[in-house]
C-alpha atoms as a PDB file:
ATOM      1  CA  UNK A   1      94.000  96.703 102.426  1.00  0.00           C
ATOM      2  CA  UNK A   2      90.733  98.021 103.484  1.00  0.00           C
ATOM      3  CA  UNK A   3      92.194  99.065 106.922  1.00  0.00           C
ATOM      4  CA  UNK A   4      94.114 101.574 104.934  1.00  0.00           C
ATOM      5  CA  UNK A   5      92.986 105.195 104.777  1.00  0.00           C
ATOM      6  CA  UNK A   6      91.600 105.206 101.054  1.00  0.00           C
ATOM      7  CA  UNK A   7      93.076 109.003 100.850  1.00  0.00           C
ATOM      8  CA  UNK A   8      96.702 107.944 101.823  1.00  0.00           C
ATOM      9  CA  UNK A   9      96.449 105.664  99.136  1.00  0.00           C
ATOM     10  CA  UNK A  10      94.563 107.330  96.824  1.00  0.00           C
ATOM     11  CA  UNK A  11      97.960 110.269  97.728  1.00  0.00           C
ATOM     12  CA  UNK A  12     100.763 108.429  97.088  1.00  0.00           C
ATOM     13  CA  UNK A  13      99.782 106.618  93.858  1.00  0.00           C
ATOM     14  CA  UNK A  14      98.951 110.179  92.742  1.00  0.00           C
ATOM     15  CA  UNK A  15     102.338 111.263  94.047  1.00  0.00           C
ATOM     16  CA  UNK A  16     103.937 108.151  91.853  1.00  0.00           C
ATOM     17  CA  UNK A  17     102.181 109.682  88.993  1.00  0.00           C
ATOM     18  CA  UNK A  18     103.185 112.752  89.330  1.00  0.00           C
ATOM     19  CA  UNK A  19     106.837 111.611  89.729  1.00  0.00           C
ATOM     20  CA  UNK A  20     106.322 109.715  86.356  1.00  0.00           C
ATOM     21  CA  UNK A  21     106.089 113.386  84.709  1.00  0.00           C
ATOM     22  CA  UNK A  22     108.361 115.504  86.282  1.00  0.00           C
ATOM     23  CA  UNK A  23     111.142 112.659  88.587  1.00  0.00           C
ATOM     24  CA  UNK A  24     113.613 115.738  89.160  1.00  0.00           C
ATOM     25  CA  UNK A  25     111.026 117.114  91.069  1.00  0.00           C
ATOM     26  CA  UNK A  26     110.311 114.149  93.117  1.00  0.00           C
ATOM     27  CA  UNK A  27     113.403 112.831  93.314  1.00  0.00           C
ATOM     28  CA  UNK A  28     113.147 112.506  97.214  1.00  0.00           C
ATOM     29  CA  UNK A  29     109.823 110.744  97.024  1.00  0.00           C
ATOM     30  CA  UNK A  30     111.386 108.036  94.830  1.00  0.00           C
ATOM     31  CA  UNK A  31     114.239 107.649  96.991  1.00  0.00           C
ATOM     32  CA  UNK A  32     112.020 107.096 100.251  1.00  0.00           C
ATOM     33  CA  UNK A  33     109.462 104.317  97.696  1.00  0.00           C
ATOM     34  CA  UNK A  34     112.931 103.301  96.935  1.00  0.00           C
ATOM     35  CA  UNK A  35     114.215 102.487 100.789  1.00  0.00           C
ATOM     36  CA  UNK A  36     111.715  99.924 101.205  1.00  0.00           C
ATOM     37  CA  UNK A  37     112.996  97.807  97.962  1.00  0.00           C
ATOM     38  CA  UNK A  38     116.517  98.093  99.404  1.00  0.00           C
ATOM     39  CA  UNK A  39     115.291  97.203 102.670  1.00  0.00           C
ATOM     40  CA  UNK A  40     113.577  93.708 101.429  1.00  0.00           C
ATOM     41  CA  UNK A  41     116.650  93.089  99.445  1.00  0.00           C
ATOM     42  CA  UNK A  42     118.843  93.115 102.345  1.00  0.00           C
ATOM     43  CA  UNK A  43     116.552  91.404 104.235  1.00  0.00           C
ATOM     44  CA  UNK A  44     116.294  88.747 101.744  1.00  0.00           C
ATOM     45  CA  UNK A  45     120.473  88.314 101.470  1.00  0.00           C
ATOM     46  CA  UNK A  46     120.659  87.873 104.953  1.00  0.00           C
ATOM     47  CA  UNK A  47     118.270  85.160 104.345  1.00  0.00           C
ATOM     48  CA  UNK A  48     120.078  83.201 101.809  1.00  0.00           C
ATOM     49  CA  UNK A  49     119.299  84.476  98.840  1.00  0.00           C
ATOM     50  CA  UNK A  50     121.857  85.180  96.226  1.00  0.00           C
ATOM     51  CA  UNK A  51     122.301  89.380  95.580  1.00  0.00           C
ATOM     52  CA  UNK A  52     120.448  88.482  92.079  1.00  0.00           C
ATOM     53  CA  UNK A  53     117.571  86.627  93.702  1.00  0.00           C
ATOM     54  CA  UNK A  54     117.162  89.230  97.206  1.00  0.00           C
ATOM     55  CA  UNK A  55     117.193  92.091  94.282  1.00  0.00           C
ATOM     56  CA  UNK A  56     114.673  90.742  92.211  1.00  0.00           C
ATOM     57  CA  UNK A  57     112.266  89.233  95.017  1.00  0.00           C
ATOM     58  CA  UNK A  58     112.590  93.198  96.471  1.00  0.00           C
ATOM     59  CA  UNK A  59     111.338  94.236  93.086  1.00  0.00           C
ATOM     60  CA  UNK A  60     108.501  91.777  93.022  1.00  0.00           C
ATOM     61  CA  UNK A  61     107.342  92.438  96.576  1.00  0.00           C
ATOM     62  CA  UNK A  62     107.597  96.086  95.942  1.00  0.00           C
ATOM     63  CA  UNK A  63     105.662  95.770  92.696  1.00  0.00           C
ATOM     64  CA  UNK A  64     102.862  93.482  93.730  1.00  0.00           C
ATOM     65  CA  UNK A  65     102.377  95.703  96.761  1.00  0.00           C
ATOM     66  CA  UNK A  66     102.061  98.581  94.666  1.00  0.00           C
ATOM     67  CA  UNK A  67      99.312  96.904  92.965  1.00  0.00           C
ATOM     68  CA  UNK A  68      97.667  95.875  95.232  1.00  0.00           C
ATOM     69  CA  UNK A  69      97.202  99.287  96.621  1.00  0.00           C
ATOM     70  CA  UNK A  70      96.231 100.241  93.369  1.00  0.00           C
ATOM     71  CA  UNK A  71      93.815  97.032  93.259  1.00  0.00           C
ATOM     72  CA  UNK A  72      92.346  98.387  95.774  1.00  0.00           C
ATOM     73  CA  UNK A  73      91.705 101.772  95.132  1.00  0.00           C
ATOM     74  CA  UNK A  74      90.029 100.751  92.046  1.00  0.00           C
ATOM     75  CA  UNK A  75      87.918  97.992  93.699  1.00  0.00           C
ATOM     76  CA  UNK A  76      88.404  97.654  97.153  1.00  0.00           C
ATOM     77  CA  UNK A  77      86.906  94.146  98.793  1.00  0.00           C
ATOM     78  CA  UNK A  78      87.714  91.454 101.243  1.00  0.00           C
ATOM     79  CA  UNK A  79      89.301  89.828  97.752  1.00  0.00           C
ATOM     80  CA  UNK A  80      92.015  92.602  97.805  1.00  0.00           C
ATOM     81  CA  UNK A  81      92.714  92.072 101.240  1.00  0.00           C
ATOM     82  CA  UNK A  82      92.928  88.379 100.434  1.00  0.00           C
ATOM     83  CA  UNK A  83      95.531  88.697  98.319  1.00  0.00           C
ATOM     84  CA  UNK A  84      97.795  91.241 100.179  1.00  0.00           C
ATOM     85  CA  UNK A  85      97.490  88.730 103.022  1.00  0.00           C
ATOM     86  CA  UNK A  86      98.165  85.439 100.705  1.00  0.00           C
ATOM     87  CA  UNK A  87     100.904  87.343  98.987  1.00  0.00           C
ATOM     88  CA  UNK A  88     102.782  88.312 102.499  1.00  0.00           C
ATOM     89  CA  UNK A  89     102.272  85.228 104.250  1.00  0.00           C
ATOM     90  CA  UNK A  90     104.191  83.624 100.553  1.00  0.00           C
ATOM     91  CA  UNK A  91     107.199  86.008 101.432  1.00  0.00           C
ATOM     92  CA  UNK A  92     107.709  84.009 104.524  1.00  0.00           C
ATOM     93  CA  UNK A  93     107.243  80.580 102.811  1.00  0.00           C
ATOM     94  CA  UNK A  94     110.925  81.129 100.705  1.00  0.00           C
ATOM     95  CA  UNK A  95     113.055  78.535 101.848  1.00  0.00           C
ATOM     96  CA  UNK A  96     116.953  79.891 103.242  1.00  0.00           C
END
């Protein structure tokens, strides 16, 4: 997580907060944040998972990436990237 550029992040979770207030006018924003849920859900179907479980995992992966990157905007350390790499490398550990 420290690799990232801190102003990317720092941009899109004030882009998700703005989107909060006014989602008509980031409606396209949300849809692209969006793609990557749909993306781990059909990744995790075509891993085994029932369509309940692959859309729920999506929406935990999704969520404790998002997170993290705000984790670590708030108090970026090797602990941060830790985690992000603990938490992908469990992603891979789901039985199919």
């Amino acid at each position: 997580m420290s690799a990232c550029i801190p102003n990317r992040t720092r941009t899109f979770l004030h882009m998700v907060g703005l989107a909060v207030y006014e989602p008509d006018a980031f409606h396209e924003f949300v849809a692209d944040v969006d793609d990557l849920a749909r993306l781990l859900e059909e990744a995790a179907l075509r891993d085994g998972f029932t369509p309940t479980d692959a859309r729920q995992q999506s929406l935990i992966a999704v969520s404790c990436l998002r997170g993290l990157l705000l984790q670590g905007l708030l108090t970026p350390g090797a602990e941060i990237d830790a985690a992000a790499e603990r938490f992908i490398t469990s992603l891979a550990a789901y039985p199919a």
